[in-house]
N, C-alpha and C. Protein backbone atom coordinates (compact mmCIF):
# COMPACT_ATOMS: atom_id res chain seq x y z
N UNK A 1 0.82 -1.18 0.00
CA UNK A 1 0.00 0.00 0.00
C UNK A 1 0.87 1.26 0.00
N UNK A 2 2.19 1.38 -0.75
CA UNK A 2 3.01 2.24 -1.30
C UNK A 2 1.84 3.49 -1.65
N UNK A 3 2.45 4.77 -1.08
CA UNK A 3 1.61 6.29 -1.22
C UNK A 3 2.39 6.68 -2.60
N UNK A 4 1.68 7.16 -3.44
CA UNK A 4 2.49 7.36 -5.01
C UNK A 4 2.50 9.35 -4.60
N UNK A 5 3.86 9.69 -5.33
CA UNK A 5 4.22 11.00 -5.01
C UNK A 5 4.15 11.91 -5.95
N UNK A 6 3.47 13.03 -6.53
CA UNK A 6 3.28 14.09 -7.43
C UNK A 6 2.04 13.30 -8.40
N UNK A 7 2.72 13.33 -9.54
CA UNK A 7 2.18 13.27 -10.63
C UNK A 7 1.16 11.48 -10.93
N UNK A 8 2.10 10.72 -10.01
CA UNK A 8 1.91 9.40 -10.20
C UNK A 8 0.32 8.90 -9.76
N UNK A 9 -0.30 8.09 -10.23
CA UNK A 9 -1.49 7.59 -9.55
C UNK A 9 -1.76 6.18 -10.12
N UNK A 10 -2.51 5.34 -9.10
CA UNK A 10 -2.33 4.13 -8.80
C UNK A 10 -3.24 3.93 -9.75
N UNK A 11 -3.17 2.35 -10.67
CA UNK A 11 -3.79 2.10 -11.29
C UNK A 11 -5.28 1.15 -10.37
N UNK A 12 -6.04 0.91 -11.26
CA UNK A 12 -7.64 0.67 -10.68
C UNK A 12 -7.33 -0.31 -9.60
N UNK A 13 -6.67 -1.15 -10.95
CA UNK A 13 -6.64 -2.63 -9.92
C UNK A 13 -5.94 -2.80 -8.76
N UNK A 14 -4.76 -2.10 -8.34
CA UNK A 14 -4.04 -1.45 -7.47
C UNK A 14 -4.32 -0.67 -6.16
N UNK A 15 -5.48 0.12 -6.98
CA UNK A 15 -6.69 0.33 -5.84
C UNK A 15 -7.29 -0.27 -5.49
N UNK A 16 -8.24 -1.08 -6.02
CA UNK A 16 -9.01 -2.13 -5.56
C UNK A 16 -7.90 -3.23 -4.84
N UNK A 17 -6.95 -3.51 -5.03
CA UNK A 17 -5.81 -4.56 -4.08
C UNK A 17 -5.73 -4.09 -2.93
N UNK A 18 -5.53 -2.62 -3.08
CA UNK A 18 -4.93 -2.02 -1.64
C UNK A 18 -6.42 -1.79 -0.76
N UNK A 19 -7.37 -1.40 -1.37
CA UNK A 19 -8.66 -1.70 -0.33
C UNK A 19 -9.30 -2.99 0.01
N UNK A 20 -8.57 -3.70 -0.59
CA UNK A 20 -9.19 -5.39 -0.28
C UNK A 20 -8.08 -5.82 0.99
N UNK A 21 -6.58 -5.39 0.62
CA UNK A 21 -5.34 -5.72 1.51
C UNK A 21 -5.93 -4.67 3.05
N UNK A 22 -6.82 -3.55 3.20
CA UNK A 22 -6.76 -3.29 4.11
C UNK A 22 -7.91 -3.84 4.46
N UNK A 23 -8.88 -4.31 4.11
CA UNK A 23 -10.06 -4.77 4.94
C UNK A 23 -9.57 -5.98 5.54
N UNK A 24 -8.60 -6.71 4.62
CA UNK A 24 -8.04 -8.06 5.22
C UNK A 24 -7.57 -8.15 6.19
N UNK A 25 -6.53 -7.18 6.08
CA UNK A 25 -6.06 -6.69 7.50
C UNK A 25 -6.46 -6.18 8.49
N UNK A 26 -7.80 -5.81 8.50
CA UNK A 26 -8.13 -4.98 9.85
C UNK A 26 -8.75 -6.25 10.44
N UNK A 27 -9.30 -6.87 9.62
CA UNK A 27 -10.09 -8.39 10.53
C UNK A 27 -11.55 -7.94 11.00
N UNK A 28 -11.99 -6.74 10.99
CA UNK A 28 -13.40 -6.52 11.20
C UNK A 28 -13.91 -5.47 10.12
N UNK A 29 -14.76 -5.46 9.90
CA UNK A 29 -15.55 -4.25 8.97
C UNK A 29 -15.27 -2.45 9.33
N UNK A 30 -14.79 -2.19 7.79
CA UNK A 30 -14.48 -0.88 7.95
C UNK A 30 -15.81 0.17 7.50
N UNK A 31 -15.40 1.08 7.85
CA UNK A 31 -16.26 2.39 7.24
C UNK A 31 -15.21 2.48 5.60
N UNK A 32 -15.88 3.50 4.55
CA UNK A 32 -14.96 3.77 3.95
C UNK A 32 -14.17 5.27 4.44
N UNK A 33 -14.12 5.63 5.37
CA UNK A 33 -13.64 7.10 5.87
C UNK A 33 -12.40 5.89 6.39
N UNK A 34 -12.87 4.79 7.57
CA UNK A 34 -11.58 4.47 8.07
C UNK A 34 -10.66 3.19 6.89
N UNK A 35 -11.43 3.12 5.73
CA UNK A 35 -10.53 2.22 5.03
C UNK A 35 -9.58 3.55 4.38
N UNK A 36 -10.18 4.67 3.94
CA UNK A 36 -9.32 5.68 3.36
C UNK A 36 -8.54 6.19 4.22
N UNK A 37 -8.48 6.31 5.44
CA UNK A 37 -7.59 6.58 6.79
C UNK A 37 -6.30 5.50 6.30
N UNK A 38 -6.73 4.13 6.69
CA UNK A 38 -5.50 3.14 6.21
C UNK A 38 -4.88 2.94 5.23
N UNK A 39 -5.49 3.69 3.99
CA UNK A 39 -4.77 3.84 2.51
C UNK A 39 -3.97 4.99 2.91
N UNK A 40 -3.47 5.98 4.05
CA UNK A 40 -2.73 7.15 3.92
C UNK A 40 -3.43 8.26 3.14
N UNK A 41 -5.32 8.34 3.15
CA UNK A 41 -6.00 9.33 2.57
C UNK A 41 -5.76 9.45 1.06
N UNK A 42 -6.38 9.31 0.38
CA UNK A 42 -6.76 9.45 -1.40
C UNK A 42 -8.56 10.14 -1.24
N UNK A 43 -8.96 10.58 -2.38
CA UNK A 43 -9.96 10.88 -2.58
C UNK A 43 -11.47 10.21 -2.26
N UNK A 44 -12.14 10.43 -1.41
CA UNK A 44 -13.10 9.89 -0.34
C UNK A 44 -13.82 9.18 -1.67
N UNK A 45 -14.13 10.03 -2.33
CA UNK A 45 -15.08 9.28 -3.29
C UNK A 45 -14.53 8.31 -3.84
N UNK A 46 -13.55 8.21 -3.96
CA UNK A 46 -12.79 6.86 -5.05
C UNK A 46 -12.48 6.08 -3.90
N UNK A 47 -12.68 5.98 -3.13
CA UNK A 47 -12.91 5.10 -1.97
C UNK A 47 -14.34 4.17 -1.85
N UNK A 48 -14.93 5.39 -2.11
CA UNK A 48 -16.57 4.81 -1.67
C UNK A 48 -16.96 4.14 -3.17
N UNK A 49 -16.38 4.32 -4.06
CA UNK A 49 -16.61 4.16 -5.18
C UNK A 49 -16.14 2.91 -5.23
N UNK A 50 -15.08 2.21 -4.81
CA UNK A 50 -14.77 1.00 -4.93
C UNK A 50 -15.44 0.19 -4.13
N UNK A 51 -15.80 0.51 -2.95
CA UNK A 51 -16.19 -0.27 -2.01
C UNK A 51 -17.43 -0.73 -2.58
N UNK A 52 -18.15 0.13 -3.05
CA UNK A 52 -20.20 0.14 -3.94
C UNK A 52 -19.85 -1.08 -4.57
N UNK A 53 -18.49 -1.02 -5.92
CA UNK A 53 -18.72 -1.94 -6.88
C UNK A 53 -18.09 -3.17 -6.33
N UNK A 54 -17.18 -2.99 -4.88
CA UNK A 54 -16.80 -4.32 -4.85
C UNK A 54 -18.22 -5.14 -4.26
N UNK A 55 -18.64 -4.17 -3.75
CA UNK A 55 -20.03 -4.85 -3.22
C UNK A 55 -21.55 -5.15 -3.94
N UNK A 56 -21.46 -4.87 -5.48
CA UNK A 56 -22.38 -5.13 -6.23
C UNK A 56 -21.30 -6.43 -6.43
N UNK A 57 -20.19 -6.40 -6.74
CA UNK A 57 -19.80 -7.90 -7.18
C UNK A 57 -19.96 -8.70 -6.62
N UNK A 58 -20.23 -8.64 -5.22
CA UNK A 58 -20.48 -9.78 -4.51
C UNK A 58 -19.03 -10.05 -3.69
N UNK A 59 -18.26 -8.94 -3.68
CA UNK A 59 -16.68 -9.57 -2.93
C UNK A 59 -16.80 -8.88 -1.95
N UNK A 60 -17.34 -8.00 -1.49
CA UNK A 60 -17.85 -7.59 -0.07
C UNK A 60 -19.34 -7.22 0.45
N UNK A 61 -19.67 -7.72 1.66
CA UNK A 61 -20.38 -7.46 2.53
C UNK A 61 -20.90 -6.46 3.12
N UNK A 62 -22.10 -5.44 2.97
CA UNK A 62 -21.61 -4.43 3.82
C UNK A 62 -23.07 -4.75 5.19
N UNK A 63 -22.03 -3.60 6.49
CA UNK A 63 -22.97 -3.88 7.61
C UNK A 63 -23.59 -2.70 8.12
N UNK A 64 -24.57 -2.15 7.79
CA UNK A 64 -25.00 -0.76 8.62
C UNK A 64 -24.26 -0.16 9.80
N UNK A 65 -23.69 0.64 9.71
CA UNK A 65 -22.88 1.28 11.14
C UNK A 65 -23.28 2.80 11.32
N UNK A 66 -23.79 3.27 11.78
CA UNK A 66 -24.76 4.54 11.85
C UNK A 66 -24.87 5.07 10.48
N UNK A 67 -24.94 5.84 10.33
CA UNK A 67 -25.50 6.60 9.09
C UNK A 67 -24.75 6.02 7.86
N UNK A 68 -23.54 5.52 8.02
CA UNK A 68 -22.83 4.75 6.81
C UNK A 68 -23.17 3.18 6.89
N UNK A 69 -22.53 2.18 6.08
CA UNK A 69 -21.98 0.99 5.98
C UNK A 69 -20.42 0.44 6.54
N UNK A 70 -20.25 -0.33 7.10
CA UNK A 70 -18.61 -0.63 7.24
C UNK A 70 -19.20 -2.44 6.26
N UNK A 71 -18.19 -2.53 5.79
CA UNK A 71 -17.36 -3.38 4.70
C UNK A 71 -16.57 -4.59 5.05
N UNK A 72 -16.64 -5.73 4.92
CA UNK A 72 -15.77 -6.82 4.83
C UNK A 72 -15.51 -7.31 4.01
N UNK A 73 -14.64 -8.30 3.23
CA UNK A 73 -14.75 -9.22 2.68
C UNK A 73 -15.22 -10.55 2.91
N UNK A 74 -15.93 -10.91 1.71
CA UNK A 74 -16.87 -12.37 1.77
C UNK A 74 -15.61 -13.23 1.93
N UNK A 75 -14.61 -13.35 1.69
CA UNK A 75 -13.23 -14.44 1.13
C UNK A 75 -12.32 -13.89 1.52
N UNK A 76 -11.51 -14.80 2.17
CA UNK A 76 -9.93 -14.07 2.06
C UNK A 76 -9.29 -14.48 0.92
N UNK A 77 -7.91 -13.81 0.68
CA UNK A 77 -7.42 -13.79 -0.59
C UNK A 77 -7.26 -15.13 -1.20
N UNK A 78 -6.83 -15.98 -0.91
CA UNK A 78 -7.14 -17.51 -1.46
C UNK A 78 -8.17 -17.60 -1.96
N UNK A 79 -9.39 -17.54 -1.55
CA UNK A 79 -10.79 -18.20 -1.84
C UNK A 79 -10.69 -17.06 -3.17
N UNK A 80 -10.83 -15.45 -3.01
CA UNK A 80 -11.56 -14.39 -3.93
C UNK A 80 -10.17 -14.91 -5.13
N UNK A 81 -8.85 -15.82 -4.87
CA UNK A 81 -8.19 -16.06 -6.43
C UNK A 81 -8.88 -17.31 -7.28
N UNK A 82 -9.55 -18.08 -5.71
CA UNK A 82 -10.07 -19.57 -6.42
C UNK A 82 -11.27 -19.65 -7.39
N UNK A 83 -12.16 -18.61 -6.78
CA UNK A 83 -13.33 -17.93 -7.55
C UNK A 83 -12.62 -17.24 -8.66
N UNK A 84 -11.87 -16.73 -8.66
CA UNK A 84 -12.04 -15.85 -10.10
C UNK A 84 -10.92 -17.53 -11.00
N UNK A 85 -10.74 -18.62 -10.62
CA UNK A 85 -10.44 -19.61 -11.12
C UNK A 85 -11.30 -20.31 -11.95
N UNK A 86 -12.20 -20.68 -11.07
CA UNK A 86 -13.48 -21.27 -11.46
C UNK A 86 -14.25 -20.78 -12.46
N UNK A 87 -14.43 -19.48 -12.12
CA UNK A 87 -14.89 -18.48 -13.05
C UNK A 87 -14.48 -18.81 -14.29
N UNK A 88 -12.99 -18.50 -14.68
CA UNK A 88 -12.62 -18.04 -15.86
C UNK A 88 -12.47 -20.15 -16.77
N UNK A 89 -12.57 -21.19 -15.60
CA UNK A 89 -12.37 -22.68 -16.13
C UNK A 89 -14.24 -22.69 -16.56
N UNK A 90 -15.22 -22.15 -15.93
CA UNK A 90 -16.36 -22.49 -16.40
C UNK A 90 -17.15 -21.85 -17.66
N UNK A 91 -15.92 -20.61 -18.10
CA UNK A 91 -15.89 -19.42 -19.14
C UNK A 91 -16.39 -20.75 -19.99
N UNK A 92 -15.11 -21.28 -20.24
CA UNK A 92 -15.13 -22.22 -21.66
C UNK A 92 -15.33 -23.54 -21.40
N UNK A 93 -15.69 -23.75 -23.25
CA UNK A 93 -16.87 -25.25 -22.73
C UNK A 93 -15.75 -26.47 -22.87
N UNK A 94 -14.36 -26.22 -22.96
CA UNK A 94 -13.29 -27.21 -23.45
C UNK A 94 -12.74 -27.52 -22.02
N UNK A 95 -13.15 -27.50 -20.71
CA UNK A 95 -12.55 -27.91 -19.72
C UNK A 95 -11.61 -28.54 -19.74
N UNK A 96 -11.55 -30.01 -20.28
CA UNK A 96 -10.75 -30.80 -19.82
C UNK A 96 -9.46 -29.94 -20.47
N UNK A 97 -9.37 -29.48 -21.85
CA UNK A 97 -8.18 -28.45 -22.36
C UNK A 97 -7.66 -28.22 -21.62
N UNK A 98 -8.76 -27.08 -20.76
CA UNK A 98 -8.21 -26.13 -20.28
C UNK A 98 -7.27 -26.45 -18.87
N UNK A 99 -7.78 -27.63 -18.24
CA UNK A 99 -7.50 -27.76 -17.12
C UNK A 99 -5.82 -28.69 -17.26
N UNK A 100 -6.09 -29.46 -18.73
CA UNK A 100 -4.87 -30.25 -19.25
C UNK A 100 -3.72 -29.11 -19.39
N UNK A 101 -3.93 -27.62 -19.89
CA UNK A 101 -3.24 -26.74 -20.26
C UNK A 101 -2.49 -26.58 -18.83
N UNK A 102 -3.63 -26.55 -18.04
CA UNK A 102 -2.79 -25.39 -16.70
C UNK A 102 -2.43 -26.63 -15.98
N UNK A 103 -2.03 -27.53 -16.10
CA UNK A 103 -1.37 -28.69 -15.24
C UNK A 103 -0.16 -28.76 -15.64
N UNK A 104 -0.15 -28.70 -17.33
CA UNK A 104 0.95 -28.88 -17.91
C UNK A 104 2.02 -28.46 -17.96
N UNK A 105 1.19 -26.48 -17.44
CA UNK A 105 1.90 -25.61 -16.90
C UNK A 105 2.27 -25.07 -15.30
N UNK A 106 2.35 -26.23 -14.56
CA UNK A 106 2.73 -26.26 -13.19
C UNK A 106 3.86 -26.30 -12.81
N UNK A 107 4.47 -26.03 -12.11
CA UNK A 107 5.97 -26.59 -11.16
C UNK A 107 5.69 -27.55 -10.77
N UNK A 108 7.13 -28.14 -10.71
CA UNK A 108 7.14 -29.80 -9.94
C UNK A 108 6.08 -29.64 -8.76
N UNK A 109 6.28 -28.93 -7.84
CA UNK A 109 6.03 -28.26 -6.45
C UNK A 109 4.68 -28.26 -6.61
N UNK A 110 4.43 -27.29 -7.33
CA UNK A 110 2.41 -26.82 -7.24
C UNK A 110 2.02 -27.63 -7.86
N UNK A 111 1.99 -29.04 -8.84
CA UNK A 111 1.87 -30.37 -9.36
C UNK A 111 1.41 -31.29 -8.31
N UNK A 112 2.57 -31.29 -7.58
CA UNK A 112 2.62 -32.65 -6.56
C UNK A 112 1.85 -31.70 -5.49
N UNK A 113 2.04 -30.55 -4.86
CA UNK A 113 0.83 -29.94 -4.17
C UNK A 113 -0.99 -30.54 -4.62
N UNK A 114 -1.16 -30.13 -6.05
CA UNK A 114 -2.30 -30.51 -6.32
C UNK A 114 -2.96 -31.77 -6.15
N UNK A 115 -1.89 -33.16 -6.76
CA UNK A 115 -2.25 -33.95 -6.80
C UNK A 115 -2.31 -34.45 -5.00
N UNK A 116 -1.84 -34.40 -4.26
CA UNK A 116 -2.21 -34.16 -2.66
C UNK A 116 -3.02 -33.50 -1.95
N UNK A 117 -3.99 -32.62 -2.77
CA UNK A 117 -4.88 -31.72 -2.51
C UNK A 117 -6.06 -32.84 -3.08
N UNK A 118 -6.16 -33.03 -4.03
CA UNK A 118 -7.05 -34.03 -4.82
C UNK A 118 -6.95 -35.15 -4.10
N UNK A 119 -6.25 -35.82 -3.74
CA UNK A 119 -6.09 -37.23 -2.77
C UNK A 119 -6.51 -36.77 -1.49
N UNK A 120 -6.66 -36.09 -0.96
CA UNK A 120 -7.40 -35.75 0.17
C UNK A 120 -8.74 -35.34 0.23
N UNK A 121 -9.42 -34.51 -0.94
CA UNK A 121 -10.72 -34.11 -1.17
C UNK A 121 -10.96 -35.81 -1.60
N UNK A 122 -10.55 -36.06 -2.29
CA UNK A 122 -11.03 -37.67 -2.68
C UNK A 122 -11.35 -38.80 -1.07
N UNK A 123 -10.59 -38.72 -0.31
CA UNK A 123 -10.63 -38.97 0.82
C UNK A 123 -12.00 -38.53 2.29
N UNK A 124 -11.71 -37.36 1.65
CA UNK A 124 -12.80 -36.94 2.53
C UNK A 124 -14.40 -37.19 2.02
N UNK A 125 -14.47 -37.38 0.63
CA UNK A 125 -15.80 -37.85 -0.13
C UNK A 125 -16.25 -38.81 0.25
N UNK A 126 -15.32 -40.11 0.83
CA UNK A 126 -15.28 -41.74 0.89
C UNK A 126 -16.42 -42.04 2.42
């Protein structure tokens, strides 16, 4: 959550990271006054502005707190990368491709991770 100096300004997604990285971090629901407090202050509205659409997307929660909303996230960062996984494997109708593609393209490491991840969900089905 680097403060950019003069001329520079953070791109969208960058924003949206750094207001997702601080809700994560606070561990309870923010206002957007105190999520823009923990960004080091940027423009209130482009605050509240992210928070609306992260919350029409469905990636945050919001909870009435007097006259405003305070904000959580539905997922921590694992789950909101696994969803946008799923997402983009149920895009297309060639699954098995797709899923043959991104195996193919694994590390030894995140390979043998998976296949131990799968032997255990398999396990727990039984």
């Amino acid at each position: 959550m680097a403060r950019k100096r003069g001329n520079e300004r953070r791109q969208h997604g960058e924003l949206v990271a750094d207001v997702l990285a601080a809700l994560w971090q606070a561990r309870e629901p923010l206002t957007a006054q105190q999520v823009n407090a923990a960004l080091g202050g940027m423009a209130r509205t482009t605050v509240a502005t992210i928070l609306s659409r992260l919350y029409e997307k469905g990636t945050l929660r919001r909870i009435p707190a007097g006259r405003a909303f305070a904000y959580e996230p539905v997922e921590d960062a694992p789950g909101l990368v696994a969803g946008r996984m799923r997402r983009e494997l149920e895009s297309d109708p060639r699954r098995d491709l797709v899923l043959k593609r991104f195996v193919s393209s694994l590390s030894e490491g995140d390979e043998e991770t998976l296949r131990r991840l799968l032997l255990e969900a398999e396990d727990e089905t039984e």
